[in-house]
Protein backbone atom coordinates (compact mmCIF):
# COMPACT_ATOMS: atom_id res chain seq x y z
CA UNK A 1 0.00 0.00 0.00
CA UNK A 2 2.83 2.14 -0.31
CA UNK A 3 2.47 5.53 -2.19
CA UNK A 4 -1.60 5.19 -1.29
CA UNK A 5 -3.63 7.83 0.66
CA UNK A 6 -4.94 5.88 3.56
CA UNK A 7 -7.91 6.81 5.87
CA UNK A 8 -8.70 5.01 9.34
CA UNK A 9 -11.71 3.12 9.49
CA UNK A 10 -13.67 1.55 12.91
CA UNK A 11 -15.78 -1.25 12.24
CA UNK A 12 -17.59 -3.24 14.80
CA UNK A 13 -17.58 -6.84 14.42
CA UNK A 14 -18.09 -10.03 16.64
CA UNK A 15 -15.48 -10.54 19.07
CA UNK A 16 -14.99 -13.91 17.35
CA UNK A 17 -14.40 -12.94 13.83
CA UNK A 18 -11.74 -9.69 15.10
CA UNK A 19 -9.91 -12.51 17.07
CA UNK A 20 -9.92 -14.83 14.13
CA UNK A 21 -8.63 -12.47 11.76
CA UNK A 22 -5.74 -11.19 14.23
CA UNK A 23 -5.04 -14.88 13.94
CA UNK A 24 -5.39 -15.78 10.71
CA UNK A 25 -3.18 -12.35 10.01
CA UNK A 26 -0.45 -13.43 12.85
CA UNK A 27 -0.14 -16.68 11.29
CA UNK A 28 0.44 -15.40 7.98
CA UNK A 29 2.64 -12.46 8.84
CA UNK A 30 0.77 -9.91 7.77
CA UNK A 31 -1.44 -7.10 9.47
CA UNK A 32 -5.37 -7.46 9.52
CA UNK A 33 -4.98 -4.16 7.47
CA UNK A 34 -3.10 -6.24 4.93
CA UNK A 35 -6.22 -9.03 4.97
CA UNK A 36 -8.83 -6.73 4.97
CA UNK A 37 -7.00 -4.67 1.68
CA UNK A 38 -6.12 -8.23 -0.46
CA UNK A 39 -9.98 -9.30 0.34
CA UNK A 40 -11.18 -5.63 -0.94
CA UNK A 41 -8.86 -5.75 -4.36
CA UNK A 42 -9.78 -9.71 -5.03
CA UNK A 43 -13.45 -8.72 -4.75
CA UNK A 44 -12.87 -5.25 -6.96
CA UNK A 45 -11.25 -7.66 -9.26
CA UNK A 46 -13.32 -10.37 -9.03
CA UNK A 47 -16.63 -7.81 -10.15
CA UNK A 48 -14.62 -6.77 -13.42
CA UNK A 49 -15.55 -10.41 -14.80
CA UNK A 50 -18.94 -10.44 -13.21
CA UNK A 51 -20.96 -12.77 -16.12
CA UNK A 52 -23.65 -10.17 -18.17
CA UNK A 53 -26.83 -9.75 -17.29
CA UNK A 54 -27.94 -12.16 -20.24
CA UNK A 55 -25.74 -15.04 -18.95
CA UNK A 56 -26.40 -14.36 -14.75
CA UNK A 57 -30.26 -14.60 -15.84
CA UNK A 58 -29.76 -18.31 -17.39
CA UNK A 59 -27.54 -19.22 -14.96
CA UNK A 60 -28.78 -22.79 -13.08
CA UNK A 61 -31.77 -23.03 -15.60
CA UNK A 62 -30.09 -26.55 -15.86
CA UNK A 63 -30.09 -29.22 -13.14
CA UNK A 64 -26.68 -30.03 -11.89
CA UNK A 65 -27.84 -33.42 -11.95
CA UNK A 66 -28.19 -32.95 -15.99
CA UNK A 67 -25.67 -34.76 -18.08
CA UNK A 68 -25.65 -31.67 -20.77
CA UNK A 69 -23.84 -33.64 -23.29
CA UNK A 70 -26.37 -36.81 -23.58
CA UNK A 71 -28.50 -34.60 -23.67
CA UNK A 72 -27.20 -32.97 -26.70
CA UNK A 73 -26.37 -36.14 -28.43
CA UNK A 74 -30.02 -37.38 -27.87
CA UNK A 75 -31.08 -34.47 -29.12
CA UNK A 76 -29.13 -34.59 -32.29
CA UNK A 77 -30.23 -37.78 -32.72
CA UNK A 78 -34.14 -36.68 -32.65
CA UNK A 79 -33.57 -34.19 -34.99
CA UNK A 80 -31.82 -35.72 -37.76
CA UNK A 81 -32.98 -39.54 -37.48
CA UNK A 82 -36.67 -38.66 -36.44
């Protein structure tokens, strides 16, 4: 974060999450500042390739369960031996 105007924030949180993520920051040598900042820029980055509006409203129109390629193949089938 060098070169970066900074501003001081206060957030209130469960004791249990601030505790973890003193933790989780001690562990991995960093500051919660440091954990908090990576999160932010993975999310800001993460939005940039957010699917379009077109592909978020077909999204899961399909089972899971679905086996999308018999179900192509049967359909090919249908339509050109049928």
């Amino acid at each position: 974060m060098a070169n970066v105007e900074t501003t001081k924030l206060t957030i209130r949180l469960p004791r249990r999450h601030v505790e973890f993520a003193k933790a989780y920051a001690r562990a991995h040598g960093v500051t919660v500042t440091e954990v908090i900042d990576r999160y932010l820029r993975r999310m800001q980055a993460l939005e940039q390739y957010a699917p379009s509006a077109e592909v978020a409203a077909i999204t899961g129109v399909i089972p899971g369960d679905v086996d999308a390629e018999a179900e192509w193949g049967q359909h090919l089938v249908d339509k050109h031996l049928r």
